[in-house]
Protein backbone atom coordinates (compact mmCIF):
# COMPACT_ATOMS: atom_id res chain seq x y z
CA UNK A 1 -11.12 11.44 -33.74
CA UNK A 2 -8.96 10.44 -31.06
CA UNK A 3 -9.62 13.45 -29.08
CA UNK A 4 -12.98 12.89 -29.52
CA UNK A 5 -12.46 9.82 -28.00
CA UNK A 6 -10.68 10.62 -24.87
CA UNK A 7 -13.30 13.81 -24.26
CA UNK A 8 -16.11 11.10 -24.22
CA UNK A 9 -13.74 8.91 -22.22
CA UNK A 10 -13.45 11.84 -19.67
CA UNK A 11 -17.09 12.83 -19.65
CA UNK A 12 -18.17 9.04 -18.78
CA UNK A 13 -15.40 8.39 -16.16
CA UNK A 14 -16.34 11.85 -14.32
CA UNK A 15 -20.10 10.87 -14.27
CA UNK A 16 -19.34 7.07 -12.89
CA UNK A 17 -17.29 9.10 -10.19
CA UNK A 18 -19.19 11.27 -8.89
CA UNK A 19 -20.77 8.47 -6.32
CA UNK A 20 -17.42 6.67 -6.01
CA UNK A 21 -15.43 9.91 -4.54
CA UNK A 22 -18.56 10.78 -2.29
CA UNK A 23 -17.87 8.35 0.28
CA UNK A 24 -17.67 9.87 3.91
CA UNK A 25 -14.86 7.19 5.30
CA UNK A 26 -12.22 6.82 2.60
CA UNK A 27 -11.30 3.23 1.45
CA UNK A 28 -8.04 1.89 2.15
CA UNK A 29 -6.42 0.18 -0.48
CA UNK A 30 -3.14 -1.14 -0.03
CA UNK A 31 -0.63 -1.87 -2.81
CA UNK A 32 3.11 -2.66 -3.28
CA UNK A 33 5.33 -1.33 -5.69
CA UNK A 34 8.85 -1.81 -6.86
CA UNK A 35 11.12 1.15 -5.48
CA UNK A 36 14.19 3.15 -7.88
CA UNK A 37 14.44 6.02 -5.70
CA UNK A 38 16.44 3.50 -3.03
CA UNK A 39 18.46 6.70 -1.56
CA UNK A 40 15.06 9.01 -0.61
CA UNK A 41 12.62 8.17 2.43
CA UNK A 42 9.15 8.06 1.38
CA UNK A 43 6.45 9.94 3.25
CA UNK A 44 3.78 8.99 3.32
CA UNK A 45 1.81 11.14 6.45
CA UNK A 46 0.34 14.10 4.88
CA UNK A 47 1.06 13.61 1.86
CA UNK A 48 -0.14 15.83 -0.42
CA UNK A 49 0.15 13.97 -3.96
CA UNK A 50 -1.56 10.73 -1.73
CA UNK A 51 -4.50 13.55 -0.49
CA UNK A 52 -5.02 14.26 -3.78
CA UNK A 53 -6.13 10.97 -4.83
CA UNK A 54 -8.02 10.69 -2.16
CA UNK A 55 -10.41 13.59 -2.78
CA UNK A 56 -10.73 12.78 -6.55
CA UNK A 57 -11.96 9.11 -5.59
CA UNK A 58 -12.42 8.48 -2.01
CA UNK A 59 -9.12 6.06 -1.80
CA UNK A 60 -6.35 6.26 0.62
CA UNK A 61 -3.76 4.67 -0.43
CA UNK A 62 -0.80 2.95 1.56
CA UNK A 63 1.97 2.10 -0.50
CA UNK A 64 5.06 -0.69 0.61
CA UNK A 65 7.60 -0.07 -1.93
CA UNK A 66 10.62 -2.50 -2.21
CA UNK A 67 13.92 -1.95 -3.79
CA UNK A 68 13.88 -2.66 -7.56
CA UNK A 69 17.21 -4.93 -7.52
CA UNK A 70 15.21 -7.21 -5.18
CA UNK A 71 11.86 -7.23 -5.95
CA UNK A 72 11.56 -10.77 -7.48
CA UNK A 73 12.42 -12.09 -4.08
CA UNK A 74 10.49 -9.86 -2.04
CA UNK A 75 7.21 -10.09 -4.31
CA UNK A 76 7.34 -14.21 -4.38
CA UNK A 77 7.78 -13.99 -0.07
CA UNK A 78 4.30 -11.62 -0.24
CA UNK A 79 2.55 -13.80 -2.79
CA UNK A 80 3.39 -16.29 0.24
CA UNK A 81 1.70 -14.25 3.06
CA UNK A 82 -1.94 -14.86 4.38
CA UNK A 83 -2.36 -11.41 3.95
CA UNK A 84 -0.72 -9.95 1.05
CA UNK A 85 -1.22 -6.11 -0.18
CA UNK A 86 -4.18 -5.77 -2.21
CA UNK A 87 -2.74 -4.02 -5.28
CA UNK A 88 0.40 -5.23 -5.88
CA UNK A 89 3.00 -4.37 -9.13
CA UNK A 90 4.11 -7.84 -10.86
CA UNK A 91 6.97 -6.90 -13.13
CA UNK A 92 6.98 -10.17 -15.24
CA UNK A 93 3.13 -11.29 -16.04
CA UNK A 94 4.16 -14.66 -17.62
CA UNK A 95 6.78 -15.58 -14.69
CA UNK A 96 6.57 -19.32 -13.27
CA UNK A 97 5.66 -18.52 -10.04
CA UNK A 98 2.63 -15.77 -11.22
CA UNK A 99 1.59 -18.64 -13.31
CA UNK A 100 1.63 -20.80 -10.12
CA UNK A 101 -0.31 -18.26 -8.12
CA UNK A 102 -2.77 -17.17 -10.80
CA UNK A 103 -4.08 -20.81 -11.60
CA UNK A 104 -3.80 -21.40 -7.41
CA UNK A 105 -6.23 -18.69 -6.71
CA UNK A 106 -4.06 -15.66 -5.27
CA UNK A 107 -5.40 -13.26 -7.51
CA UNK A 108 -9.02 -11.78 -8.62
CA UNK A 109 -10.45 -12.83 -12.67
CA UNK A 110 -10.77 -9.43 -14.01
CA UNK A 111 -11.64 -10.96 -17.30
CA UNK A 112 -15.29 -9.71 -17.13
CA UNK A 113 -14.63 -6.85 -15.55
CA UNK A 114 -12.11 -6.01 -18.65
CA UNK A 115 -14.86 -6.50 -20.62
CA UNK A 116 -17.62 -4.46 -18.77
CA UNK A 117 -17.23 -0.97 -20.90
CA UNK A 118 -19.91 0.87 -19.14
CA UNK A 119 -18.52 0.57 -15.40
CA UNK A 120 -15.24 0.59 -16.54
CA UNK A 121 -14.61 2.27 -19.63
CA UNK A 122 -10.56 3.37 -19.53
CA UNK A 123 -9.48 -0.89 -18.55
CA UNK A 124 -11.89 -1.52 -21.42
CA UNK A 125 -10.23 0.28 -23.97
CA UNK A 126 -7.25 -1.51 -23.46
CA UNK A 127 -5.45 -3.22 -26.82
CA UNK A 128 -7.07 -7.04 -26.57
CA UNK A 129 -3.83 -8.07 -27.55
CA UNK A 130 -1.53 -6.87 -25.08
CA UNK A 131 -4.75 -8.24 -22.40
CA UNK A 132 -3.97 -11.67 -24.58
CA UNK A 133 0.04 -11.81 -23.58
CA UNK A 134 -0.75 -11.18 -19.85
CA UNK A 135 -3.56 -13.63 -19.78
CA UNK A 136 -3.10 -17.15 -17.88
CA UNK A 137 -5.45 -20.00 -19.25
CA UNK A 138 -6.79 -17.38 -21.50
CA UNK A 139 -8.24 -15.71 -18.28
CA UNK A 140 -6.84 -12.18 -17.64
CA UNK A 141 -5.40 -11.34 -13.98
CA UNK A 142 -3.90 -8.31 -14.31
CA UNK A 143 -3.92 -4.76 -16.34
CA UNK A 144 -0.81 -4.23 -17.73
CA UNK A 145 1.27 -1.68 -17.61
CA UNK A 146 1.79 -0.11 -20.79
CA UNK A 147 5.07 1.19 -22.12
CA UNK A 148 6.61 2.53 -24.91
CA UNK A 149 7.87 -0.46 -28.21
CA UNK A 150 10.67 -1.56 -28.44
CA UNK A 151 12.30 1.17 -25.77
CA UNK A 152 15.80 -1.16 -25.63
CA UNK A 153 18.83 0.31 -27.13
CA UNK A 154 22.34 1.96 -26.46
CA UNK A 155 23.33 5.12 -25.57
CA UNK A 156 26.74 6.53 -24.64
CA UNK A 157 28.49 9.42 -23.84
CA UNK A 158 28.77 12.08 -26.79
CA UNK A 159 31.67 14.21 -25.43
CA UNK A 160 34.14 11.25 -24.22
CA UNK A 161 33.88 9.63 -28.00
CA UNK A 162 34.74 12.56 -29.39
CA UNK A 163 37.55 12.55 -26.81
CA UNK A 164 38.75 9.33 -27.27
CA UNK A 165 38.46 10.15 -31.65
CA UNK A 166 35.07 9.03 -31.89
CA UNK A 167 33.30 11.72 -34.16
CA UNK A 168 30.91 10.62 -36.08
CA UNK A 169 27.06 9.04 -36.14
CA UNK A 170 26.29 5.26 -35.27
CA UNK A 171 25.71 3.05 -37.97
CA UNK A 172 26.56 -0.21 -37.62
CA UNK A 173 27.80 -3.13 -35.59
CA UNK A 174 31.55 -2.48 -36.35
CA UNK A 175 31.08 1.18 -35.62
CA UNK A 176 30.07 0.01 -32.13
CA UNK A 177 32.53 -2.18 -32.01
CA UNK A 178 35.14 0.40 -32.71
CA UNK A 179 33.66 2.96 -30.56
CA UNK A 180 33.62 0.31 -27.44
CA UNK A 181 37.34 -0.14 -27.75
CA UNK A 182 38.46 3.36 -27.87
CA UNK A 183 36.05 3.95 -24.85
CA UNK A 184 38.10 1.18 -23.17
CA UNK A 185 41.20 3.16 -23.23
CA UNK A 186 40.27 5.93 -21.96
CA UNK A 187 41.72 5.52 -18.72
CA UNK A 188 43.11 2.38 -16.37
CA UNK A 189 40.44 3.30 -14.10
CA UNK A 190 36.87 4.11 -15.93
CA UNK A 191 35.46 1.73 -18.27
CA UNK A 192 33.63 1.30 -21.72
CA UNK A 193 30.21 -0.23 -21.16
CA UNK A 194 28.09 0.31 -17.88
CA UNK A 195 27.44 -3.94 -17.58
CA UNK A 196 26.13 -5.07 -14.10
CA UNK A 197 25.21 -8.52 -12.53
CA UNK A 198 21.91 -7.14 -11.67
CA UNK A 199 20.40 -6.04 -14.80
CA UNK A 200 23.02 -8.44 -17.11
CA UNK A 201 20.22 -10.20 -18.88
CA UNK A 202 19.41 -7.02 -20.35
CA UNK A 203 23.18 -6.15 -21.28
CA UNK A 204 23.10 -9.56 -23.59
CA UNK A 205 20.01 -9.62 -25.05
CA UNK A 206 20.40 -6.55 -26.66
CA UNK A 207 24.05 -6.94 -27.97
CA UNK A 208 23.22 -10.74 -28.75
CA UNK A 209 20.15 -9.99 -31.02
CA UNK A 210 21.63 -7.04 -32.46
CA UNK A 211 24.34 -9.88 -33.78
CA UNK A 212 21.52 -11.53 -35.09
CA UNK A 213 20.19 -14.01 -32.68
CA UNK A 214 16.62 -14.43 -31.62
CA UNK A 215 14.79 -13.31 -29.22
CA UNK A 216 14.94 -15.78 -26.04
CA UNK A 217 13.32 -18.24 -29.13
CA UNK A 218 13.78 -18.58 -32.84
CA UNK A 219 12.71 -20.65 -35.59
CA UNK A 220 14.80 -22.85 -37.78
CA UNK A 221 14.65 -23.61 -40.83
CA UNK A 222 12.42 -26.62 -40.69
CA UNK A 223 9.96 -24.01 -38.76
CA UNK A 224 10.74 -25.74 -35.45
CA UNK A 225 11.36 -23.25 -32.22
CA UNK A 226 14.69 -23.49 -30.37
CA UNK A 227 16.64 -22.09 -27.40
CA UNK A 228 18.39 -18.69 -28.66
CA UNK A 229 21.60 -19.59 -27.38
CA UNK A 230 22.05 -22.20 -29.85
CA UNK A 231 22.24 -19.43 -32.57
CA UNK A 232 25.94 -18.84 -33.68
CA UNK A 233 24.91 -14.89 -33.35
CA UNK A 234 24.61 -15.97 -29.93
CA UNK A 235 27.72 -17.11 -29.11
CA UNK A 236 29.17 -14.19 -31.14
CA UNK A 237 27.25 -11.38 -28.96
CA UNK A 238 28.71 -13.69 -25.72
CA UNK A 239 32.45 -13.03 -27.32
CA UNK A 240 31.75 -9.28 -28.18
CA UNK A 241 31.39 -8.80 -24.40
CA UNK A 242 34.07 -11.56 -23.36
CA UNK A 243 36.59 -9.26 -25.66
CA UNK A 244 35.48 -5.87 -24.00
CA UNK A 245 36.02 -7.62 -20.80
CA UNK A 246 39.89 -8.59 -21.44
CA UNK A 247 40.77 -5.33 -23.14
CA UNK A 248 39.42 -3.39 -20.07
CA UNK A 249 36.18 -2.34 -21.20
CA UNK A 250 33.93 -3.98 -18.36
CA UNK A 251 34.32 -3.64 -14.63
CA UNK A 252 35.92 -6.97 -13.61
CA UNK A 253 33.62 -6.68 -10.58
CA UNK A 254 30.67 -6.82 -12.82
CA UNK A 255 28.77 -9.71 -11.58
CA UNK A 256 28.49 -8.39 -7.76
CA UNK A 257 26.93 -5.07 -9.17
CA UNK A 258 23.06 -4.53 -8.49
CA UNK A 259 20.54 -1.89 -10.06
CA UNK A 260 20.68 0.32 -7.45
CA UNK A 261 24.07 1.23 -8.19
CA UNK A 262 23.68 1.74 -12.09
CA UNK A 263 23.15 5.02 -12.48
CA UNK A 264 26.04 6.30 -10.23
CA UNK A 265 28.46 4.54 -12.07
CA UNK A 266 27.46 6.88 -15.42
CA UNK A 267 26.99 9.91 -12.96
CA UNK A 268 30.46 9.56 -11.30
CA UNK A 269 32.15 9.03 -14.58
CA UNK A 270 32.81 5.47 -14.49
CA UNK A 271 31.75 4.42 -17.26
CA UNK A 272 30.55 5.85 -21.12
CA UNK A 273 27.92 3.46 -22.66
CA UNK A 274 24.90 1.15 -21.80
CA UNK A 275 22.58 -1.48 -23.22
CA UNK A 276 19.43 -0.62 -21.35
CA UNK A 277 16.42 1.42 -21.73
CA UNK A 278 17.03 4.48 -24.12
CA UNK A 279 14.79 6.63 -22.17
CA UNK A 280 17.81 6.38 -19.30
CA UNK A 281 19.89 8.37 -21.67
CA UNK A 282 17.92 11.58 -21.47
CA UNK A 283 17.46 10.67 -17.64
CA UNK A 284 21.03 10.83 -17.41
CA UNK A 285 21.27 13.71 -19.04
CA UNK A 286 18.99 15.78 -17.70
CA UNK A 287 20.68 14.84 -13.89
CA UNK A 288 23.99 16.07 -15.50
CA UNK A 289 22.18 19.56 -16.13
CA UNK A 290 20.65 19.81 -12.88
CA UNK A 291 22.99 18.62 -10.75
CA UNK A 292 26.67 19.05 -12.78
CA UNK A 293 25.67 22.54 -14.80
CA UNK A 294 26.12 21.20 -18.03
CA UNK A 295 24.81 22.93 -20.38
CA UNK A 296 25.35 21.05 -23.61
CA UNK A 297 24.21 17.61 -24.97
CA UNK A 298 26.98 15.32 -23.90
CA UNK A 299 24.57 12.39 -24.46
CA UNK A 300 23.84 10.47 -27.20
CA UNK A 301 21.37 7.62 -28.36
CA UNK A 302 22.01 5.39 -31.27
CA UNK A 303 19.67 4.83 -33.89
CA UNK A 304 19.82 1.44 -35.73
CA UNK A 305 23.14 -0.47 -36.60
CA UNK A 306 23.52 -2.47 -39.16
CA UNK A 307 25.14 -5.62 -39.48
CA UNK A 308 27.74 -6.82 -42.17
CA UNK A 309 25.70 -7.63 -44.50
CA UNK A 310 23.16 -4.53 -43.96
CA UNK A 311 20.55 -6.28 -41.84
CA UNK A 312 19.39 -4.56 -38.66
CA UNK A 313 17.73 -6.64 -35.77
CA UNK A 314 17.00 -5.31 -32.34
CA UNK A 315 16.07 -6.44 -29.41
CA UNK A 316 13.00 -4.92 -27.61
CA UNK A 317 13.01 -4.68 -23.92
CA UNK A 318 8.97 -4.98 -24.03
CA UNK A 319 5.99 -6.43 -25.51
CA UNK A 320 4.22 -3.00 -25.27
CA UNK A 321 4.19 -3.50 -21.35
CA UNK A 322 6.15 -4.05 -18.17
CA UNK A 323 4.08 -6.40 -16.19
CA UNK A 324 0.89 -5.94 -14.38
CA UNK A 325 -0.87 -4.94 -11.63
CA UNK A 326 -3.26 -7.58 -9.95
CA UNK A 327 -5.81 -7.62 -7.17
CA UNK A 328 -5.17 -10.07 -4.86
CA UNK A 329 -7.51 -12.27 -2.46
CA UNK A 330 -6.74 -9.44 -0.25
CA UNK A 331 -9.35 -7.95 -0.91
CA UNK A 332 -12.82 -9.15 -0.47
CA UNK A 333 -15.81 -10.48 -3.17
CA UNK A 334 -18.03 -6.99 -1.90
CA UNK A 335 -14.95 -4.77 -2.04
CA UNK A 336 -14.09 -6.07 -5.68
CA UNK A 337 -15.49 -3.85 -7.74
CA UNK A 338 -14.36 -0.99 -5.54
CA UNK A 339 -10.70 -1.45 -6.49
CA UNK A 340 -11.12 -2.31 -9.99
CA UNK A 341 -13.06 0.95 -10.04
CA UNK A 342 -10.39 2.57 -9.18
CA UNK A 343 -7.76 1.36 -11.65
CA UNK A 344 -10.25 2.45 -13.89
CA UNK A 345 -9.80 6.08 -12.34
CA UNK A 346 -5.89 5.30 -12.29
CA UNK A 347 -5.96 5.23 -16.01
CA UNK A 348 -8.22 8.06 -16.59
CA UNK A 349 -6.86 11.61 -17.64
CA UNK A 350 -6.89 12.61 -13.72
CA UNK A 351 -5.47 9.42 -13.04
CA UNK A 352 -2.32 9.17 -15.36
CA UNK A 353 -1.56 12.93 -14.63
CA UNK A 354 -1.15 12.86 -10.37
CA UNK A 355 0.26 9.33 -10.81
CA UNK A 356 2.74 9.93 -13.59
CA UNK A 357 3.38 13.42 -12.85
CA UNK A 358 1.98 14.75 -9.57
CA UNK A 359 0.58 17.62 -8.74
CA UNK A 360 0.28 21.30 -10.38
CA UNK A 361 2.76 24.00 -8.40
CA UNK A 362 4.06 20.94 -6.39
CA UNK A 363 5.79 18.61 -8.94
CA UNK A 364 5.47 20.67 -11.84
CA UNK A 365 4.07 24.13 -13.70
CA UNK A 366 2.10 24.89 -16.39
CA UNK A 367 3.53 27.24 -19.25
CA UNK A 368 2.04 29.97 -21.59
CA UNK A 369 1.37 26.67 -23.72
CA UNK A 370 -0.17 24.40 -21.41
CA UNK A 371 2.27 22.01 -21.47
CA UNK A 372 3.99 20.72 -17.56
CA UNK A 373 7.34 22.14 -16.87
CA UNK A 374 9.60 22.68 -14.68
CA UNK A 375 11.10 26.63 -14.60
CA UNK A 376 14.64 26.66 -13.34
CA UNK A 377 13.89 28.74 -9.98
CA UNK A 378 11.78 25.67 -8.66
CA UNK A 379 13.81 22.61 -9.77
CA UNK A 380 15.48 22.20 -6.22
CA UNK A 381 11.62 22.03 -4.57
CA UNK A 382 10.21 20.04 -7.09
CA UNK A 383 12.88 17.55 -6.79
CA UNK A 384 12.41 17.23 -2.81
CA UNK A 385 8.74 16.69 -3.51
CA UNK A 386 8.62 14.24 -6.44
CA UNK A 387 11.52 12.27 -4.22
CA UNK A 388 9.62 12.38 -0.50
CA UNK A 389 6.38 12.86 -1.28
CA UNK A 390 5.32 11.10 -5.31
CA UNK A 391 8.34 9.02 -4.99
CA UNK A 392 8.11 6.31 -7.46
CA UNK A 393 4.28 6.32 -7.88
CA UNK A 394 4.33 5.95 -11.62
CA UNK A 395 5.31 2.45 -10.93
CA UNK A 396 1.40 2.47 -10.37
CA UNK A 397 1.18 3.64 -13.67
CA UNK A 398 -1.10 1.02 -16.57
CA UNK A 399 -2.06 3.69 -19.52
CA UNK A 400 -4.24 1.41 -20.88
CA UNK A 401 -6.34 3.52 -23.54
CA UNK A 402 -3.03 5.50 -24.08
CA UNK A 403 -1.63 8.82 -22.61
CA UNK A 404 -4.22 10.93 -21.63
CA UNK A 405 -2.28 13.17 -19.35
CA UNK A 406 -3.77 16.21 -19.33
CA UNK A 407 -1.74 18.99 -18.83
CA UNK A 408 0.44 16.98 -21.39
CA UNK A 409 4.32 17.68 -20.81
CA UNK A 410 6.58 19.36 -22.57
CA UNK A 411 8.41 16.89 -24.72
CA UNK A 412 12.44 18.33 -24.12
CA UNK A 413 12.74 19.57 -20.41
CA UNK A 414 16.54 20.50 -20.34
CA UNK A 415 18.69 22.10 -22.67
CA UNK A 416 18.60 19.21 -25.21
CA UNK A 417 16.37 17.62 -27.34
CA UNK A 418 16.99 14.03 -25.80
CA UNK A 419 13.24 13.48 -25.40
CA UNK A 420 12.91 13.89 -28.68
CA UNK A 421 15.38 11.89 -29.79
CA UNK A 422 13.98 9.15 -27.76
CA UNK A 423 10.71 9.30 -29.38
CA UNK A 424 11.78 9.32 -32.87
CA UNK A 425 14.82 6.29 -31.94
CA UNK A 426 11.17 4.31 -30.74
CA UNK A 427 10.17 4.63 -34.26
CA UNK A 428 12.63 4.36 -36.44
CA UNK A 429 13.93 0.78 -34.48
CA UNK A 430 10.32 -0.22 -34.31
CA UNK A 431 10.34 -1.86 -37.71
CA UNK A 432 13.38 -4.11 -36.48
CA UNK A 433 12.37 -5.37 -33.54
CA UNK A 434 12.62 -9.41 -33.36
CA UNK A 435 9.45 -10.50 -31.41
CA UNK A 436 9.48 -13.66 -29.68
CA UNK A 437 7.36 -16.61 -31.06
CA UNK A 438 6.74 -18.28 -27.80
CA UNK A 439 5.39 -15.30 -26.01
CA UNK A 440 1.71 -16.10 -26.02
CA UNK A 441 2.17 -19.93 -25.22
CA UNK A 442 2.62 -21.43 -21.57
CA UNK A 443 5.59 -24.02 -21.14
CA UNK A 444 3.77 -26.49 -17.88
CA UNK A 445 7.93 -27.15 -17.43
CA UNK A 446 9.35 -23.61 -17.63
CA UNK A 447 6.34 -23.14 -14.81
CA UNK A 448 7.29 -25.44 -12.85
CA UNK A 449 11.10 -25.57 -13.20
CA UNK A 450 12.39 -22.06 -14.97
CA UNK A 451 13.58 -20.21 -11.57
CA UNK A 452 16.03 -23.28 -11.71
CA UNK A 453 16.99 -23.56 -15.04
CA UNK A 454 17.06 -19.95 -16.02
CA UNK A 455 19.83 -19.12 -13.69
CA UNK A 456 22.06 -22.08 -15.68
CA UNK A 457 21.83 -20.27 -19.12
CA UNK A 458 22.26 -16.25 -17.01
CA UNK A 459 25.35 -17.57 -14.88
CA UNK A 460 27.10 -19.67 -17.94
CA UNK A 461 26.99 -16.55 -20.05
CA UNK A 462 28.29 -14.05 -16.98
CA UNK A 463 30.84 -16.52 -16.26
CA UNK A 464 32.37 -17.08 -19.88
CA UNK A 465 32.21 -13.29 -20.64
CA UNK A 466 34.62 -12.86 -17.12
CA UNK A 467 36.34 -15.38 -18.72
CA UNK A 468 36.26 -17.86 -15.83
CA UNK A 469 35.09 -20.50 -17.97
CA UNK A 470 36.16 -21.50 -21.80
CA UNK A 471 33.50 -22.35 -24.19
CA UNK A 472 33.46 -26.13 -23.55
CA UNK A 473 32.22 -25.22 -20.18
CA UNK A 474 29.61 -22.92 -21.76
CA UNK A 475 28.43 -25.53 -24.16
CA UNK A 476 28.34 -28.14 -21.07
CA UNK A 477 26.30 -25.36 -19.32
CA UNK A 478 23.66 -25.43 -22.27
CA UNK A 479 23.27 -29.18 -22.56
CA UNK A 480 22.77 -29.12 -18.45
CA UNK A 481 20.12 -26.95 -18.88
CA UNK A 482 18.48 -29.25 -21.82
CA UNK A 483 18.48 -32.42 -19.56
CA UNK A 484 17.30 -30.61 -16.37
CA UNK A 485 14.14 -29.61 -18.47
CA UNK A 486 15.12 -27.71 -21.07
CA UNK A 487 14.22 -30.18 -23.68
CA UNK A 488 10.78 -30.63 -22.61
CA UNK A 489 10.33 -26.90 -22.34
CA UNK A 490 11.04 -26.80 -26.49
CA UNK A 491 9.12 -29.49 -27.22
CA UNK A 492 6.19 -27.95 -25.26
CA UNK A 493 6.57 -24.57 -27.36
CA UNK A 494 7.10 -26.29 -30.72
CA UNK A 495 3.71 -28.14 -30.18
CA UNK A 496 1.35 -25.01 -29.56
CA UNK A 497 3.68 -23.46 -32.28
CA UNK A 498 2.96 -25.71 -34.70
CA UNK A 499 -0.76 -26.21 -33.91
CA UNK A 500 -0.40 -21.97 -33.76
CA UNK A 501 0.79 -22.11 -37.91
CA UNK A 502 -2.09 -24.65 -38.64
């Protein structure tokens, strides 16, 4: 049924294109993205992944990427500008000051649009309730950019535990635990867990819930919503890391430490384990192959740990998406359906495949299969040309109906079965991921005063695992944060809980 589904999907997007690719002048659509691949110069004059596009739907796109670690900044300055890019990549849908821009105007309604299955039919076939979480005054703004549930989890370093007496499967909390401390001694100068400032949020969310806190809210017992931090579990996640920290376990330099440097501190063997995305450990993996020659699986992704008394609850880095991607006033009333045509062609079979993957014989093969690849006599080119030339285009990247890439690619590309192992960790932590009850609601307060009170709750917690505050300081932190708006935040959520339940 399903491919049944995507062939009629195919058939209807390649008829509704056949005028929209025909233009003699190509449109220029500009968009902003956030940018991984810090270390590589884009290219963006003749470009053939960019040409591509172009002839498959008359759009030439001009892409401004900015550096992941400081995107937040940079996207709030553009929101700012008269003239902002007209596609532009919001990484947090439900932030205060997207809120603030959506109900101000900065942004198209592509409510109806969503809704208009004939023009569009890939954004139409989006889930209605993933459109729901994104929405703003139950008016939709954005598509979102679909990734894979719950994705959060730990992975480490398979051949130092065994080094350091670690040989055996993950299980629970204490096996972590025990695994964490060994890592710590494996040297004075590498450390246990791979913990930045820059992506710290992250770090304690998962270790935090996996202790058995909520997710950023809970409900108590009288089935009113609180902060999470006011969960003991909380606190006990904050003095898992605080410990790691004094034995050794954490850079002490932690704090100044921003995304762009993350993955060289694994890759330079710095450090053994990290709370992050689980999809980073067969990244990681696969770079060691290419670019170390090793040719065994010295990675390793943990599966579900259980607690003391057996319960298992994780913390999932998504909602089923990472953001969205909005039209702004940029572009003009005529021009609108234009664009939203083609996201429509962005999430289309041809779409997802040049924008996740690039091209055939330039970023990747086909084998005897049919499935993309990369043989071993063309890894050095393909590299140069996803890094120059596709860069970080998948960043573009919504897969609303689903994946639809077409050739599809070949699950395991290196000498493990990481990718595989990914996939099945996604499902078997699925059933214990701890959703958060407040997700659909809008706080007016967190809008108009979370970029301030946020950073009270993130620094606190950084501060008290470096152990330059105690936990009276940490407590006085929380209780700031409840007088500066907090409270009024909570009391917002409980009453559209509440009214939710009834």
């Amino acid at each position: 049924m399903k491919k049944l589904v995507a062939l009629f999907l195919a058939l209807v997007m390649t008829l509704s294109l056949a005028s929209f690719a025909a233009a003699e002048e190509p449109f220029e659509i500009t968009v902003m993205l956030p940018e991984f691949a810090v270390d590589v110069d884009y290219v963006e004059e003749n470009n053939p992944v960019l040409q591509a596009i172009q002839d498959a739907t008359g759009v030439k796109l001009k892409i401004q990427y900015s550096p992941n670690s400081t995107y937040g900044d940079i996207m709030n300055t553009t929101l700012a500008d008269k003239n902002p890019p007209m596609l532009m990549a919001l990484t947090d849908a439900k932030a205060p000051s997207i809120i603030d821009a959506a109900r101000a105007g900065a942004f198209w309604d592509l409510t109806d649009f969503i809704a208009d299955a004939e023009n569009y039919p890939y954004l139409a076939a989006g889930q209605e309730g993933l459109y729901k979480k994104i929405a703003v005054d139950g008016r939709i703004y954005g598509i979102y950019r679909s990734r894979a549930y719950p994705r959060a989890g730990i992975y480490y370093r398979l051949d130092i535990a065994k080094e350091v007496g670690f040989d055996r499967e993950l299980k629970t909390v204490a096996d972590l635990t025990e695994l964490a401390e060994k890592l710590a001694g494996y040297s004075e100068d590498t450390y246990a867990l791979n913990m930045i400032g820059g992506y710290v949020d992250g770090t304690i969310n998962i270790i935090t819930v996996a202790m058995g806190a909520p997710n950023t809210w809970g409900v108590d017992e009288n089935g009113d919503i609180y902060p999470a931090f006011k969960s003991p579990a909380y606190l006990e996640g904050l003095n898992w890391l605080r410990h790691l920290y004094e034995i050794g376990g954490i850079d002490p330099n932690f704090i100044q430490i921003s995304t762009n440097d993350w993955n060289n501190i694994e890759r330079t063997g710095k450090a053994f384990m990290r709370f992050d995305c689980m999809d980073n450990g067969y990244r990681q993996q696969e770079w060691f192959e290419t670019n170390a020659g090793v040719t065994e699986q010295i990675f390793e992704i943990a599966g579900p740990l259980a607690k003391e008394d057996g319960s298992i609850t994780i913390w999932p880095q998504t909602l089923g998406f990472a953001g969205e991607i909005v039209v702004t006033k940029s572009v003009s009333e005529a021009d609108l359906p234009k664009v939203v045509k083609f996201l429509d062609w962005c999430n289309s079979a041809e779409g997802q495949t040049i924008i996740n993957a690039g091209l055939e014989g330039f970023n990747y093969w086909v084998n005897e299969d049919g499935y993309r690849y990369v043989p071993e006599e063309k890894k050095d080119e393909a590299k140069a040309n996803q890094d120059t030339y596709w860069h970080d285009l998948n960043q573009l990247g919504m897969g609303v109906p689903g994946n639809l890439e077409n050739p599809p690619a070949i699950l395991n590309q290196g000498v493990t079965a990481l990718r595989e192992l990914y996939a099945k960790r996604n499902e078997e932590l699925t059933p214990y991921a701890v959703t958060n009850p407040c997700a659909d609601f809008v706080s007016e307060t967190y809008t108009a005063f979370g970029a301030q009170l946020d950073p009270i709750i993130k620094d606190a917690a950084m501060q008290y695992i470096a152990g330059l505050i105690g936990e009276d300081e940490l407590r006085a932190a929380w209780e700031e944060w409840a007088a500066m708006g907090g409270d009024m935040i909570t009391a917002e959520y409980n009453e559209q809980y509440h009214a939710a339940q009834k």
